[in-house]
N, C-alpha and C. Protein backbone atom coordinates (compact mmCIF):
# COMPACT_ATOMS: atom_id res chain seq x y z
N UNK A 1 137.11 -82.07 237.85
CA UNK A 1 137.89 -81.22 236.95
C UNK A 1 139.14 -81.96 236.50
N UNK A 2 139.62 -81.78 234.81
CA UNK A 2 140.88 -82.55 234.43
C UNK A 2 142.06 -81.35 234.77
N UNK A 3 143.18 -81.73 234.65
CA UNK A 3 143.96 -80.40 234.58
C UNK A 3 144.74 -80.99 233.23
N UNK A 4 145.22 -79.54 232.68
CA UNK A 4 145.84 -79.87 231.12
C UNK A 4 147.02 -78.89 231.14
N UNK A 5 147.94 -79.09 230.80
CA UNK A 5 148.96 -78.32 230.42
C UNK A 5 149.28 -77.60 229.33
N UNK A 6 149.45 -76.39 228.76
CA UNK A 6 148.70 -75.79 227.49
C UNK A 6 150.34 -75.57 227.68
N UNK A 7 150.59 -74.76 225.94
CA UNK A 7 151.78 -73.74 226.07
C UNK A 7 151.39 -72.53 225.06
N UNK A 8 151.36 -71.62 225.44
CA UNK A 8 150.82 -70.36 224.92
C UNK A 8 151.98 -69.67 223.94
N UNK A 9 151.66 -68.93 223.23
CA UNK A 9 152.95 -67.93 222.67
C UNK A 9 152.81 -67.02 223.74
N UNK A 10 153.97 -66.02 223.85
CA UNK A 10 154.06 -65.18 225.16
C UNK A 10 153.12 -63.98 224.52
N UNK A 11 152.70 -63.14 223.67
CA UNK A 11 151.48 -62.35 223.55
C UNK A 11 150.25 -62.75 224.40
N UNK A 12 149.85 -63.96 224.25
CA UNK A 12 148.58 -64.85 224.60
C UNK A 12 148.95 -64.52 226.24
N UNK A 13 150.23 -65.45 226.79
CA UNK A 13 150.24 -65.54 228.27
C UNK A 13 150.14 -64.22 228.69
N UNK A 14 150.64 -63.17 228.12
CA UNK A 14 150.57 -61.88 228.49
C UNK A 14 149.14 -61.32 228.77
N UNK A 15 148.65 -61.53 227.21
CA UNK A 15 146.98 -61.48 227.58
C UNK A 15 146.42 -62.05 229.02
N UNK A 16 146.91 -63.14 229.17
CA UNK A 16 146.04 -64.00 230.09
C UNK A 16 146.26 -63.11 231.71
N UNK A 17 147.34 -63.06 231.99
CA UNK A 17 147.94 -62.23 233.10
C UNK A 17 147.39 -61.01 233.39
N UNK A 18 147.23 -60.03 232.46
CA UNK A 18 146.76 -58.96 232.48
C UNK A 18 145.18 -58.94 232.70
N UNK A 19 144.53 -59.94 232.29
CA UNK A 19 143.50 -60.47 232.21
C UNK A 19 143.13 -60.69 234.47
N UNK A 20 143.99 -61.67 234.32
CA UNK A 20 144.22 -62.51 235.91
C UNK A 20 144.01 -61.33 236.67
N UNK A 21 145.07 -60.36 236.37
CA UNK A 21 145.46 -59.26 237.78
C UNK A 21 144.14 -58.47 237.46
N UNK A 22 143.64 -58.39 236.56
CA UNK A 22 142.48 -56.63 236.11
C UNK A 22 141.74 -57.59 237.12
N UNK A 23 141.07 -58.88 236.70
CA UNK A 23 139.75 -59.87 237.30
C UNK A 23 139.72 -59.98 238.67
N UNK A 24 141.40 -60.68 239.11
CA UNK A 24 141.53 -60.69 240.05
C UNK A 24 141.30 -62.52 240.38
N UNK A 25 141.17 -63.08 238.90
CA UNK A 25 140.52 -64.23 239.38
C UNK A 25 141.98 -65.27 238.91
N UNK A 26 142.00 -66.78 238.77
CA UNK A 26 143.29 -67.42 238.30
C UNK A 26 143.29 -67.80 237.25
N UNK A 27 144.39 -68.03 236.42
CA UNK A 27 144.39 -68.28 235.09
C UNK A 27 143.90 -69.13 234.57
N UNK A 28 143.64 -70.45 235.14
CA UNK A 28 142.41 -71.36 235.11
C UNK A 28 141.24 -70.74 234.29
N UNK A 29 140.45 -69.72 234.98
CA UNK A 29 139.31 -69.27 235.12
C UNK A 29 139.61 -68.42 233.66
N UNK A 30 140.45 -67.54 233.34
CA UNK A 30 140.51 -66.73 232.05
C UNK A 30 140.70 -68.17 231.20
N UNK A 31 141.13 -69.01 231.55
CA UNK A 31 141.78 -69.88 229.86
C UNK A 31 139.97 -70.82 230.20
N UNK A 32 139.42 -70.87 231.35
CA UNK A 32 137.81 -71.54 230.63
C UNK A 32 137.17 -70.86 230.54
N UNK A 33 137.14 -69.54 230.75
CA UNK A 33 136.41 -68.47 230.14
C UNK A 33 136.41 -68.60 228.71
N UNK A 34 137.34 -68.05 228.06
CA UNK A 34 137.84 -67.91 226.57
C UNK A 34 137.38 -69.70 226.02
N UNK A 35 137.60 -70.52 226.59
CA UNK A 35 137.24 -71.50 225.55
C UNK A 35 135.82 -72.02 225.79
N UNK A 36 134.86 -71.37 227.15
CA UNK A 36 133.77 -71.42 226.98
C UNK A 36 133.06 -70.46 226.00
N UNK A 37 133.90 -69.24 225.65
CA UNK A 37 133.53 -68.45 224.57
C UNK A 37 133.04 -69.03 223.54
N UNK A 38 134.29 -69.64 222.93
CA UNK A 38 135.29 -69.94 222.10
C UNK A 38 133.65 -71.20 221.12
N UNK A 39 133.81 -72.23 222.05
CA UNK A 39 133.07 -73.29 221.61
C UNK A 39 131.44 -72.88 221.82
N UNK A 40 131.02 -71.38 222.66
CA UNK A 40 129.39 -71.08 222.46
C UNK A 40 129.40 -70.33 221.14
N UNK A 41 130.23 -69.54 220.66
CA UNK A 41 130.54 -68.63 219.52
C UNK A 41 130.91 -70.02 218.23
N UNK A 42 131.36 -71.04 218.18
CA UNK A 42 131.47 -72.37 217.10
C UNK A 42 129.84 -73.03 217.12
N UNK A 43 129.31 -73.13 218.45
CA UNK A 43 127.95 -73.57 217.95
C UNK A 43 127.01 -72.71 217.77
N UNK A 44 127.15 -71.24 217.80
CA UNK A 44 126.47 -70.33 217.26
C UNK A 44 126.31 -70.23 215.73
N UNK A 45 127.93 -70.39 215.34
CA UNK A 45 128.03 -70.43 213.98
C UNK A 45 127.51 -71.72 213.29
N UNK A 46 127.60 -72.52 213.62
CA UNK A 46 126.94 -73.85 212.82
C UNK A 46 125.80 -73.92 213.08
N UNK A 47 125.08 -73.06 213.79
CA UNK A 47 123.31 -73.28 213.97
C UNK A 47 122.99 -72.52 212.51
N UNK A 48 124.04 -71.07 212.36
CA UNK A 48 123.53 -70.73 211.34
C UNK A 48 124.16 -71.04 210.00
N UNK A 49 125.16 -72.11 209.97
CA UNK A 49 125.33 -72.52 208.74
C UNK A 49 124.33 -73.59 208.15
N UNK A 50 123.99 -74.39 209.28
CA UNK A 50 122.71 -75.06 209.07
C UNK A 50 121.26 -74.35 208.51
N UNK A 51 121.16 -73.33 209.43
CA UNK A 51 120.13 -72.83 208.94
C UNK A 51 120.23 -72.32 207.47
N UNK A 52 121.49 -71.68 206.97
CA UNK A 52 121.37 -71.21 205.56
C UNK A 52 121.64 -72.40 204.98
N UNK A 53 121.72 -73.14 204.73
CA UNK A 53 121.88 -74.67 203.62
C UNK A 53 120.70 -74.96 204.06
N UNK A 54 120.01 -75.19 204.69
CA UNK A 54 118.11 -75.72 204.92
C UNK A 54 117.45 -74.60 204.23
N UNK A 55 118.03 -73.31 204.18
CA UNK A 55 117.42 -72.38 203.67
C UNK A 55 117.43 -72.34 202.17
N UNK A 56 119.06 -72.84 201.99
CA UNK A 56 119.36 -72.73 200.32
C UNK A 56 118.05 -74.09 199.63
N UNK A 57 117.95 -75.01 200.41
CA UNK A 57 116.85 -76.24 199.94
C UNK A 57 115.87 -75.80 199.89
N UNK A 58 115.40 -75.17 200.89
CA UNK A 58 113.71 -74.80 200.70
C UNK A 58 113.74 -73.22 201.37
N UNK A 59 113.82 -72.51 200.29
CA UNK A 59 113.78 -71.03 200.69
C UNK A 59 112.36 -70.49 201.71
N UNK A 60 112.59 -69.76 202.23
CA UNK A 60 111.39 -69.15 202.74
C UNK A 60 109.93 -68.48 201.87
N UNK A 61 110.51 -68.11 200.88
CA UNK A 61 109.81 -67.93 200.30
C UNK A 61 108.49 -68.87 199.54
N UNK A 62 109.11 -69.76 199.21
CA UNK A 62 108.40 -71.07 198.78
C UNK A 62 107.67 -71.85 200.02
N UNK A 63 108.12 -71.90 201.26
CA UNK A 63 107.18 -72.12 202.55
C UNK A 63 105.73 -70.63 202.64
N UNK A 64 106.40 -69.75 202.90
CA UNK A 64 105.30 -68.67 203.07
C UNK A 64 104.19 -68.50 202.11
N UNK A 65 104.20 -68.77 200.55
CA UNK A 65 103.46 -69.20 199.44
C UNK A 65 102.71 -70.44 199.61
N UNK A 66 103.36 -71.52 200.38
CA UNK A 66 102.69 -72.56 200.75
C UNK A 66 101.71 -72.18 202.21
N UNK A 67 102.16 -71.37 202.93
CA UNK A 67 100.98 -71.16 204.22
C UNK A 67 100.42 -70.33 203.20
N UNK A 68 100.41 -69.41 202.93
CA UNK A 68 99.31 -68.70 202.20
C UNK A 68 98.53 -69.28 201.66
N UNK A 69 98.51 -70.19 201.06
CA UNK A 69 97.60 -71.25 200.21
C UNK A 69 96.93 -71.41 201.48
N UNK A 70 97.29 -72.69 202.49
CA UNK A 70 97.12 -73.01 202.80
C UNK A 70 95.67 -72.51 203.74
N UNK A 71 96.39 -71.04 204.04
CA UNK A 71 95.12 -69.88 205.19
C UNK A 71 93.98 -69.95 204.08
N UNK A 72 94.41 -69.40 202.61
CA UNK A 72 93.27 -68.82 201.83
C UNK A 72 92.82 -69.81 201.90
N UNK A 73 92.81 -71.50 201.63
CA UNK A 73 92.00 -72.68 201.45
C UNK A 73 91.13 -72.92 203.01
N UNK A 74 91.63 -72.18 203.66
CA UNK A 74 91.02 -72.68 205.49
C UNK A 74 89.86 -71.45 205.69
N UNK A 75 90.41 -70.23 205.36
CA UNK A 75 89.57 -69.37 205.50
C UNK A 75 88.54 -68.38 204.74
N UNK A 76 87.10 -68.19 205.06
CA UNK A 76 86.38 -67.86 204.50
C UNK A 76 86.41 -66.31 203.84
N UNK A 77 86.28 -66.27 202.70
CA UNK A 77 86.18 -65.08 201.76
C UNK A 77 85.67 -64.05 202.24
N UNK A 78 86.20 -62.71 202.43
CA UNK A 78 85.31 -61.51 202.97
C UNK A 78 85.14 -60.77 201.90
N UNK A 79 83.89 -60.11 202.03
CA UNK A 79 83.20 -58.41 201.20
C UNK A 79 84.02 -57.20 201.37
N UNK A 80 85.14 -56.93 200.54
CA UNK A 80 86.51 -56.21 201.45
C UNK A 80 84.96 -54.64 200.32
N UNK A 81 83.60 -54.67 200.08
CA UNK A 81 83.26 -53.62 199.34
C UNK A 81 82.69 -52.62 200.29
């Protein structure tokens, strides 16, 4: 473990304290809580900014038209009479 020295505005430290005593746990633990949040909630968001710009290139729509082809060319014609 590194240790780092932060400086908070006093709202934040307040948060953190109130946080400490409800948990019961040390302020350590609330400040890597919050920035384990912090950075799973940043790569949440860029999975889906990725996904919509891959999306804006090749819409879904234009893939699903392409499997469709693809089934009707694989699979045999039925008597829907």
């Amino acid at each position: 473990m590194r240790k780092v020295a932060i400086t908070l505005p006093e709202d934040l430290a307040e948060a953190v304290e109130q946080i400490r005593r409800r948990d019961r746990i040390p302020r350590s633990r609330v400040i890597q809580r919050a920035i384990a949040h912090y950075l799973a909630d940043l790569e949440h968001h860029q999975a889906i900014r990725a996904y919509e710009e891959g999306y804006r290139r090749r819409p879904e729509a234009a893939a699903a038209r392409a499997l469709a082809r693809a089934t009707a060319s694989v699979l045999p014609e039925e008597d829907w009479t």
